[in-house]
C-alpha atoms as a PDB file:
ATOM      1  CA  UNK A   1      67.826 135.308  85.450  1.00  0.00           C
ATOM      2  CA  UNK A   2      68.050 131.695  86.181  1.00  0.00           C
ATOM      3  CA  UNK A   3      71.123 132.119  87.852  1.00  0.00           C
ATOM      4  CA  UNK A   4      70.093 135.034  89.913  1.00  0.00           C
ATOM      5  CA  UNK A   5      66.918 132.831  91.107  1.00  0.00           C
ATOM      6  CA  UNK A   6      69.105 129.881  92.491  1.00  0.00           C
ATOM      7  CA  UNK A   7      71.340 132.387  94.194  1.00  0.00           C
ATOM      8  CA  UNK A   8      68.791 134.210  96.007  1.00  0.00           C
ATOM      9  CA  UNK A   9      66.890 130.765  97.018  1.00  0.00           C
ATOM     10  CA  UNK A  10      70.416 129.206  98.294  1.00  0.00           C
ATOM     11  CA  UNK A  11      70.666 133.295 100.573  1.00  0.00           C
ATOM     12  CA  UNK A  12      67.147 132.576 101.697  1.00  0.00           C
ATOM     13  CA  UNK A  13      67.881 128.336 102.744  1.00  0.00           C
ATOM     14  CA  UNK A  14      70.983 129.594 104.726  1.00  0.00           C
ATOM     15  CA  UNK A  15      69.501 133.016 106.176  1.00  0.00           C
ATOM     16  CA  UNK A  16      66.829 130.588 107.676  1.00  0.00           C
ATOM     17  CA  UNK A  17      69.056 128.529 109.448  1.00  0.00           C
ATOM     18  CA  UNK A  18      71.324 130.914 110.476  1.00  0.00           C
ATOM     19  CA  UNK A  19      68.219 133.226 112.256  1.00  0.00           C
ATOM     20  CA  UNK A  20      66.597 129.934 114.065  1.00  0.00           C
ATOM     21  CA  UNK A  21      68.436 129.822 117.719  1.00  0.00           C
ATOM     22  CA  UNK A  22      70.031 132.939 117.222  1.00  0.00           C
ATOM     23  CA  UNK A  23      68.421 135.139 119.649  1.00  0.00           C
ATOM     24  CA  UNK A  24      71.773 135.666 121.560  1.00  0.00           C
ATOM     25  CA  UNK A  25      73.638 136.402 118.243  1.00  0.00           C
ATOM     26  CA  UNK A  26      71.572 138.809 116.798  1.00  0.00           C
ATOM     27  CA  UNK A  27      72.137 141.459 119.557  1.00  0.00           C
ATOM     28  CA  UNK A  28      75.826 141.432 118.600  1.00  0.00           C
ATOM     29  CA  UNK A  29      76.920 144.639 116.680  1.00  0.00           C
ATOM     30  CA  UNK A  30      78.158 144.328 112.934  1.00  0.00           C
ATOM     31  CA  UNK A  31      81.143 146.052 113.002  1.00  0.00           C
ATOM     32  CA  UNK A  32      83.639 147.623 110.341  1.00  0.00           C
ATOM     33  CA  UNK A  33      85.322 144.606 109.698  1.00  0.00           C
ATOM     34  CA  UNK A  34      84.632 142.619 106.643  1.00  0.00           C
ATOM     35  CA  UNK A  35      85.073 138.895 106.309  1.00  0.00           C
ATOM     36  CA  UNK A  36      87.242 138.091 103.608  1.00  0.00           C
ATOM     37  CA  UNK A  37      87.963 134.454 102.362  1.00  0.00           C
ATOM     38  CA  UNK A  38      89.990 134.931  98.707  1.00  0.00           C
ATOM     39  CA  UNK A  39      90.275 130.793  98.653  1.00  0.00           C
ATOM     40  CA  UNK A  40      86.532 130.342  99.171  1.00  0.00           C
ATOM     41  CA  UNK A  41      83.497 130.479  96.534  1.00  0.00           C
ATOM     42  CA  UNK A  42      80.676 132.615  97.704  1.00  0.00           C
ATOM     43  CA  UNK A  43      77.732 130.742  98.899  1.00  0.00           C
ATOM     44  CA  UNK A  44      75.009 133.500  99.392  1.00  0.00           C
ATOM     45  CA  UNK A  45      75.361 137.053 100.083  1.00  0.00           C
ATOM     46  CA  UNK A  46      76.152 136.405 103.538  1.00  0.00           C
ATOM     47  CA  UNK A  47      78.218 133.476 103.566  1.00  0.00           C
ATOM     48  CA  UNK A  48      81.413 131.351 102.125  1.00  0.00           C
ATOM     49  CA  UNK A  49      81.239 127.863 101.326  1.00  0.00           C
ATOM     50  CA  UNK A  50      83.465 125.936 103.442  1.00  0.00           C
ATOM     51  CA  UNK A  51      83.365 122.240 103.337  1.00  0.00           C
ATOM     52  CA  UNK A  52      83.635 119.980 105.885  1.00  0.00           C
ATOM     53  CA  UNK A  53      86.733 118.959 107.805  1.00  0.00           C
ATOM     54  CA  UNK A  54      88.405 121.543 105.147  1.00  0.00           C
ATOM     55  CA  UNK A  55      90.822 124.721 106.496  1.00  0.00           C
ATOM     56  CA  UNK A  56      90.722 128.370 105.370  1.00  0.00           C
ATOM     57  CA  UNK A  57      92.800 131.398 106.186  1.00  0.00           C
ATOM     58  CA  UNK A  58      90.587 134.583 106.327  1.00  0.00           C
ATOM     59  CA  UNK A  59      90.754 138.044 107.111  1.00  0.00           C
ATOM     60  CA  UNK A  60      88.788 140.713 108.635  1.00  0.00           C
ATOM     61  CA  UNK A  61      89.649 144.156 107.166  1.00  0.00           C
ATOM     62  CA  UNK A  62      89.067 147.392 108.618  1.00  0.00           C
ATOM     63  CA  UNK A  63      88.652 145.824 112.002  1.00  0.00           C
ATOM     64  CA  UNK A  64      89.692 148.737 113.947  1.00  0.00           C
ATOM     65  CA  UNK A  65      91.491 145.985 116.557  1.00  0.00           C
ATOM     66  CA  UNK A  66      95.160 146.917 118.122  1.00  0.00           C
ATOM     67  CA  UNK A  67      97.681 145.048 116.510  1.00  0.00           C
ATOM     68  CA  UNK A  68      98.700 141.931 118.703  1.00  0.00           C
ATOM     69  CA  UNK A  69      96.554 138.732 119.109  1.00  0.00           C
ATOM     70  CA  UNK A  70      92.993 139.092 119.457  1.00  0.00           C
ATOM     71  CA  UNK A  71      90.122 136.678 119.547  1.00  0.00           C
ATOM     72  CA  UNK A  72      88.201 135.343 116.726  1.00  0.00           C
ATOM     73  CA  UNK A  73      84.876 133.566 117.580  1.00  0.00           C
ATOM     74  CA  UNK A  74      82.955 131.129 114.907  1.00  0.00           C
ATOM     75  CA  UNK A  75      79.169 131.250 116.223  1.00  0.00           C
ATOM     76  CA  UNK A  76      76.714 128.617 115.629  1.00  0.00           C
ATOM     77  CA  UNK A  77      73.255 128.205 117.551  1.00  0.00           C
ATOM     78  CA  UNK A  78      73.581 124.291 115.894  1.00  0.00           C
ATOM     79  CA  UNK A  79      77.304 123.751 116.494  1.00  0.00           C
ATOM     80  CA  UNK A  80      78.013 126.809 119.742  1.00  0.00           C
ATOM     81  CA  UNK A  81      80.882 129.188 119.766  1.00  0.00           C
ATOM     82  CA  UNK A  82      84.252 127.789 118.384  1.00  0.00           C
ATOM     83  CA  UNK A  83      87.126 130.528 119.642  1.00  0.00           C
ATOM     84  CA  UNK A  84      90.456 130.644 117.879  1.00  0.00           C
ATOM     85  CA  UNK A  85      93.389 133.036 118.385  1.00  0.00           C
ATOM     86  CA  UNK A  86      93.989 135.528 115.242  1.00  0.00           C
ATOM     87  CA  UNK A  87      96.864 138.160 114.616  1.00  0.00           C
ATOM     88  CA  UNK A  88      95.813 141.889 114.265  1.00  0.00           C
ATOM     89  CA  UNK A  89      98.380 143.962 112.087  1.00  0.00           C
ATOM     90  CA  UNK A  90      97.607 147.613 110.835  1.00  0.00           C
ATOM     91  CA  UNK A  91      93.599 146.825 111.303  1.00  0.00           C
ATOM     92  CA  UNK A  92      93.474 143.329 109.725  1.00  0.00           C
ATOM     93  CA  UNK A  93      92.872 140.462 111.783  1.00  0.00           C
ATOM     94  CA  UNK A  94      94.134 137.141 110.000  1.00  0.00           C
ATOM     95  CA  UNK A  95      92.788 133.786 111.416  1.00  0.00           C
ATOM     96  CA  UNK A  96      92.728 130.118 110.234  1.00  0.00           C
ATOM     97  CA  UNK A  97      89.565 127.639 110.464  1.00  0.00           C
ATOM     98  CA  UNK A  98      89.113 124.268 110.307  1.00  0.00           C
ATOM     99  CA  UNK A  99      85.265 123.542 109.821  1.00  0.00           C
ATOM    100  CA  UNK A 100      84.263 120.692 112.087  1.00  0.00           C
ATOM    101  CA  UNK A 101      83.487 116.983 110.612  1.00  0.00           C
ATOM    102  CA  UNK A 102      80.242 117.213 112.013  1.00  0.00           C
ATOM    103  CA  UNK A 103      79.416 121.055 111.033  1.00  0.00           C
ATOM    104  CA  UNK A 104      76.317 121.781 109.535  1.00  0.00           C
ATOM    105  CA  UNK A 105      73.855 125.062 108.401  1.00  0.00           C
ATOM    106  CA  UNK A 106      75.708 128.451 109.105  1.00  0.00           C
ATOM    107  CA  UNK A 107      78.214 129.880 111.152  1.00  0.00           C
ATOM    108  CA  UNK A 108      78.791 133.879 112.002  1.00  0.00           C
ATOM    109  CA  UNK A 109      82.416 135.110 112.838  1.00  0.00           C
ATOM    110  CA  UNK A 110      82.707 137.860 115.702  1.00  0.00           C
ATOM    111  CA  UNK A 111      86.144 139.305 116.452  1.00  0.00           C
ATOM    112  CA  UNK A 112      87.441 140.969 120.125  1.00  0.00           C
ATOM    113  CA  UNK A 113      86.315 141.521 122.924  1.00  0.00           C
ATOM    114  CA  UNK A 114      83.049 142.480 122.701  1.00  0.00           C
ATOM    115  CA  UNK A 115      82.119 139.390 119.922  1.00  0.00           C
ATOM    116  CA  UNK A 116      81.604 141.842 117.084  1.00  0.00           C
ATOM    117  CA  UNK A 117      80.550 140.405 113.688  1.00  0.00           C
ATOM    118  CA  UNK A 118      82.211 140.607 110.785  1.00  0.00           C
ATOM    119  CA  UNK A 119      80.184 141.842 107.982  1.00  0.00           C
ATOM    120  CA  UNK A 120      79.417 141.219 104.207  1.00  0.00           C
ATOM    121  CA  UNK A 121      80.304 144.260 102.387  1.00  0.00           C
ATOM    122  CA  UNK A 122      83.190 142.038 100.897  1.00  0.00           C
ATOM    123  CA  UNK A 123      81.046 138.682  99.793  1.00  0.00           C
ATOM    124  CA  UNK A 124      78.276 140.909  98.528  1.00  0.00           C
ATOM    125  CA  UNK A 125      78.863 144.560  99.147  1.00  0.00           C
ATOM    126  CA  UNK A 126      76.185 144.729 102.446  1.00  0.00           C
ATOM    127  CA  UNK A 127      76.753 145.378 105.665  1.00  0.00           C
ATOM    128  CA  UNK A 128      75.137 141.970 107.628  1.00  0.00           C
ATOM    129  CA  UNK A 129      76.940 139.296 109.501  1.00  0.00           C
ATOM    130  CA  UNK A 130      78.745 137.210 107.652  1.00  0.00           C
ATOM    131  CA  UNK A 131      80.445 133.726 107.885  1.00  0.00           C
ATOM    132  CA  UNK A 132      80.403 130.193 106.661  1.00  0.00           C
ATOM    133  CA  UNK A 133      77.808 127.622 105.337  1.00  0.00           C
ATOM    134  CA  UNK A 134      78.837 124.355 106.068  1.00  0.00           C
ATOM    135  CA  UNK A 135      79.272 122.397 102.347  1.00  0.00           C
ATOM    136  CA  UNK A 136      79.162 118.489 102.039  1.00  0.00           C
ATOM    137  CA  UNK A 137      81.561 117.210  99.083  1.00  0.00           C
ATOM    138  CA  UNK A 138      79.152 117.833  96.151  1.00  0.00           C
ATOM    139  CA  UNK A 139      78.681 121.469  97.202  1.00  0.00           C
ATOM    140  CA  UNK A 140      75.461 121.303  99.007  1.00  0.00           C
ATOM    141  CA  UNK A 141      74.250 122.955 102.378  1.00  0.00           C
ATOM    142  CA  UNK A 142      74.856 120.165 105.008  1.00  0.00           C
ATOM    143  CA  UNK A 143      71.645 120.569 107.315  1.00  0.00           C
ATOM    144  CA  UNK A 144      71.575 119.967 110.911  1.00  0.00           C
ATOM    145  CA  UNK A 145      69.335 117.128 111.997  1.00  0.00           C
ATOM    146  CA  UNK A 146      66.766 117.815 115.426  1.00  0.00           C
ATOM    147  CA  UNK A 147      68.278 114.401 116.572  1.00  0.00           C
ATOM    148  CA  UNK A 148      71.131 111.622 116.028  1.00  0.00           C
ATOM    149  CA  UNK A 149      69.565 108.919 113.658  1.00  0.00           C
ATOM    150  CA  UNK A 150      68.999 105.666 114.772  1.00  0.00           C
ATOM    151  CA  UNK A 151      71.750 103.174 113.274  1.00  0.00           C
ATOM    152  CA  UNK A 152      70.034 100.710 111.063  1.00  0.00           C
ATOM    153  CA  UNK A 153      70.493  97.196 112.795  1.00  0.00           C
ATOM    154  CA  UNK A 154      73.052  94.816 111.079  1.00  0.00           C
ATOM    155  CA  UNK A 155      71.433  91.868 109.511  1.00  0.00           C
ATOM    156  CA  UNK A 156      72.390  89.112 111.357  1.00  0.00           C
ATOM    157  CA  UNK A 157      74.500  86.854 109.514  1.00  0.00           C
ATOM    158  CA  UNK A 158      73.150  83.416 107.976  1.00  0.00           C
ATOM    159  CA  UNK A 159      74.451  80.715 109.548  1.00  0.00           C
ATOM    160  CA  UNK A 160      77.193  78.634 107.470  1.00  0.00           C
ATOM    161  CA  UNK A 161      76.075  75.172 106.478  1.00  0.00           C
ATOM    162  CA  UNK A 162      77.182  72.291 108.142  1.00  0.00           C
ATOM    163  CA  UNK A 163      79.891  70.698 106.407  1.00  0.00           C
ATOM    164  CA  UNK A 164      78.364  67.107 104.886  1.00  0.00           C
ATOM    165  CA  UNK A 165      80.490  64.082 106.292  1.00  0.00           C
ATOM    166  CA  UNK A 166      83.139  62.867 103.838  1.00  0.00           C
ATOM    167  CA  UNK A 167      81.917  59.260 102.749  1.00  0.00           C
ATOM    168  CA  UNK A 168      83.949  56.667 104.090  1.00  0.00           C
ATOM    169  CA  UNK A 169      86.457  55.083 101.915  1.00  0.00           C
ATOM    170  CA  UNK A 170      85.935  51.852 100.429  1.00  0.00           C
ATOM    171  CA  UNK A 171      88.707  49.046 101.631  1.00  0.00           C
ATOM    172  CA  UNK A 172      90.994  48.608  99.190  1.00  0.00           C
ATOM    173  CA  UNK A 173      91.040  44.437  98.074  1.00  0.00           C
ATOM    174  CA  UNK A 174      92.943  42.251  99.776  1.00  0.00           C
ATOM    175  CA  UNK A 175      95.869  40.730  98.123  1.00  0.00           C
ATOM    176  CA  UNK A 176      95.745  37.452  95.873  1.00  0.00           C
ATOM    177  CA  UNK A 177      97.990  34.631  97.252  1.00  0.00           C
ATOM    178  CA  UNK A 178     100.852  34.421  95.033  1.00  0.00           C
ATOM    179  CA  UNK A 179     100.851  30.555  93.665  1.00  0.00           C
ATOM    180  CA  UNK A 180     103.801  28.318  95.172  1.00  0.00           C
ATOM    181  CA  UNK A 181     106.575  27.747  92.309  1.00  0.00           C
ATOM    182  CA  UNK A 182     105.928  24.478  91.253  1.00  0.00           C
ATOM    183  CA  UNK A 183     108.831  21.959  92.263  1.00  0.00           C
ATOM    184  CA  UNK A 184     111.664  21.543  89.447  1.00  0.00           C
ATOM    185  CA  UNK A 185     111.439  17.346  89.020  1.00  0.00           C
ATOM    186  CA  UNK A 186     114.890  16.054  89.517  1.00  0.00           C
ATOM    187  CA  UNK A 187     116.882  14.739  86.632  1.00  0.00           C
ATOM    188  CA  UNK A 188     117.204  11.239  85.673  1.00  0.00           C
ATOM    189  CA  UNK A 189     120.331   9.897  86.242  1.00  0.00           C
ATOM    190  CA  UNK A 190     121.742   9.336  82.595  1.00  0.00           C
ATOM    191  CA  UNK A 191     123.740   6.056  81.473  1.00  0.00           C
ATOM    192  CA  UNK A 192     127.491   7.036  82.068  1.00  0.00           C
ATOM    193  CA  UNK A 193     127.648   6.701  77.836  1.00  0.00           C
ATOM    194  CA  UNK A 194     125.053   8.516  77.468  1.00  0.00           C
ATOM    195  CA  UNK A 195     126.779  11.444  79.642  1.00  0.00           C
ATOM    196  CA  UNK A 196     129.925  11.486  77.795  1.00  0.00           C
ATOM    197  CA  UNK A 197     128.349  11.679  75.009  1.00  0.00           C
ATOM    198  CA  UNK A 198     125.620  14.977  76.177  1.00  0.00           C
ATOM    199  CA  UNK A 199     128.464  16.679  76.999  1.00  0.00           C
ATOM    200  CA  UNK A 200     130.309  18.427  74.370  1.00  0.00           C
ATOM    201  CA  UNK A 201     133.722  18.668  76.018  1.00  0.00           C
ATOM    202  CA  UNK A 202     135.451  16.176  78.079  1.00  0.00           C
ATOM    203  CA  UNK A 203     137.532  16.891  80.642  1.00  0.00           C
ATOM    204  CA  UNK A 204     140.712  14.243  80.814  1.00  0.00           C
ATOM    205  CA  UNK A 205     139.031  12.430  83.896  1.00  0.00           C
ATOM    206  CA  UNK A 206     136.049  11.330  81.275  1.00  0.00           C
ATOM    207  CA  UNK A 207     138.198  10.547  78.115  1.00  0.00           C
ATOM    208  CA  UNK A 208     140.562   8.368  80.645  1.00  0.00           C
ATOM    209  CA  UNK A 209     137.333   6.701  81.808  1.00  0.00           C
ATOM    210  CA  UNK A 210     136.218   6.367  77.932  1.00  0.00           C
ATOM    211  CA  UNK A 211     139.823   4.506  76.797  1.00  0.00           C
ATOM    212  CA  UNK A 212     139.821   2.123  79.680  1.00  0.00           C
ATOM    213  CA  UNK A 213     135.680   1.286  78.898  1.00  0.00           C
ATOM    214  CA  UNK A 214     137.025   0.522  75.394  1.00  0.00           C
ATOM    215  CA  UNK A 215     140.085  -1.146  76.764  1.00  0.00           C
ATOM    216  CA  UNK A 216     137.808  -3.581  79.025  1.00  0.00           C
ATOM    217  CA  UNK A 217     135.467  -4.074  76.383  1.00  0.00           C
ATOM    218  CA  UNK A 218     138.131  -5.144  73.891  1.00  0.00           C
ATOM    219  CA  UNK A 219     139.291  -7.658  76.604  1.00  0.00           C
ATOM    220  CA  UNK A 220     136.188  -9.253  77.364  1.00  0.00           C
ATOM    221  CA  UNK A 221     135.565  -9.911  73.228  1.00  0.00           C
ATOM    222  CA  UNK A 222     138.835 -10.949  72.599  1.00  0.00           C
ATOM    223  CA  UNK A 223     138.603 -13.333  75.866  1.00  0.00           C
ATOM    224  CA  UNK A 224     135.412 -14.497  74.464  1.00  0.00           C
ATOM    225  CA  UNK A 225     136.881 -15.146  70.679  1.00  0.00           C
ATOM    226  CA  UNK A 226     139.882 -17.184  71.952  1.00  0.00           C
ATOM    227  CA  UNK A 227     137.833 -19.138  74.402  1.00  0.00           C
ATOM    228  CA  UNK A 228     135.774 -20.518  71.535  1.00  0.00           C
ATOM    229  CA  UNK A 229     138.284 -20.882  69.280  1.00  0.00           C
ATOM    230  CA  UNK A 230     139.666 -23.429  71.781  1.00  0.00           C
ATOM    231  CA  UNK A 231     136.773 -25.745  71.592  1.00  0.00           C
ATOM    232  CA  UNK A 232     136.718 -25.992  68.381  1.00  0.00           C
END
């Protein structure tokens, strides 16, 4: 019972917006040919779901129509008439749709010349026009609004805060003088004895040097001893 409620509330929501603005459509004839969607889910008794910016292939059976091409109207009072070019082949008439991004409420079909409409004796066993409801994503009847809505303004964007300046670097100390090396003090000349004997080995210049200092001094004391010796 619950079930039966919802679908007869969804039939009445789309039957109202497919009668407002339809005063030109509804002196069109329903004819013998029955809308037939197989890849659609029945919305109402009138009408398949089709979503948005989504494509269908359909037939109309029992159309009566000549085989060849023939003319396949999608009528909307919201949206106008959308024409497309079907194939007629022993009576059927098969035609693809693409519902538009912006489609909304309901939409009849009418095939041929003379804009018949398709009726529902295949959605629901009647014998009414018949079409589409226009579905958003989650399933639901997308509803036509009386006018575009006014974009909401973009907040302006905050200004960005100035940078703060980079502090200045501190100078980096100045070098200490390095002290001046002190002056090496220049060696005292040592006795010629005394640099025989620092050095630990002579060369044959010094131990020539050394024999004849020994030789002189030898002289000089023997000179010395003989000389006294003589005055005594």
């Amino acid at each position: 019972m619950k079930r039966f409620a919802l679908f007869l509330g969804a039939g009445a929501i789309a039957a109202a917006a497919t009668v407002v603005g339809l005063g030109s459509i509804a002196q069109a004839t329903t004819g013998t040919g029955a809308l037939d969607c197989p890849t659609l889910s029945v919305f109402n008794p009138t009408h398949y779901g089709l979503e948005v910016g989504a494509t269908a292939t359909c037939t109309i059976d029992n159309s009566g129509v000549a085989d060849g091409p023939v003319d396949v109207f999608i009528k909307s009072s919201d949206l106008g008439t959308t024409t497309l070019t079907g194939t007629a082949s022993g009576g059927t008439i098969t035609f693809t749709y693409t519902a538009p991004a912006n489609g909304c409420n309901t939409g009849i079909v009418a095939y041929g010349a003379a804009g018949t409409l398709a009726n529902n004796s295949v959605i629901s066993g009647g014998n009414s026009a018949a079409g589409f409801a226009y579905l958003s994503p989650s399933g639901t009847l997308v509803t036509c609004l009386s006018g575009s809505l006014s974009p909401s303004p973009s907040p302006s964007p905050s200004p960005s805060p100035s940078p703060s300046p980079s502090p200045s670097p501190s100078p980096s100390p100045s070098p200490s003088p390095s002290p001046s090396p002190s002056a090496n003090p220049s060696p005292s000349p040592a006795p010629f004895g005394g640099v025989l004997a620092a050095t630990g080995d002579n060369t044959p210049v010094q131990i020539l040097a050394l024999i004849l200092l020994v030789s002189g001094l030898s002289a000089v004391i023997g000179g010395t001893l003989a000389w006294r010796r003589r005055r005594m």
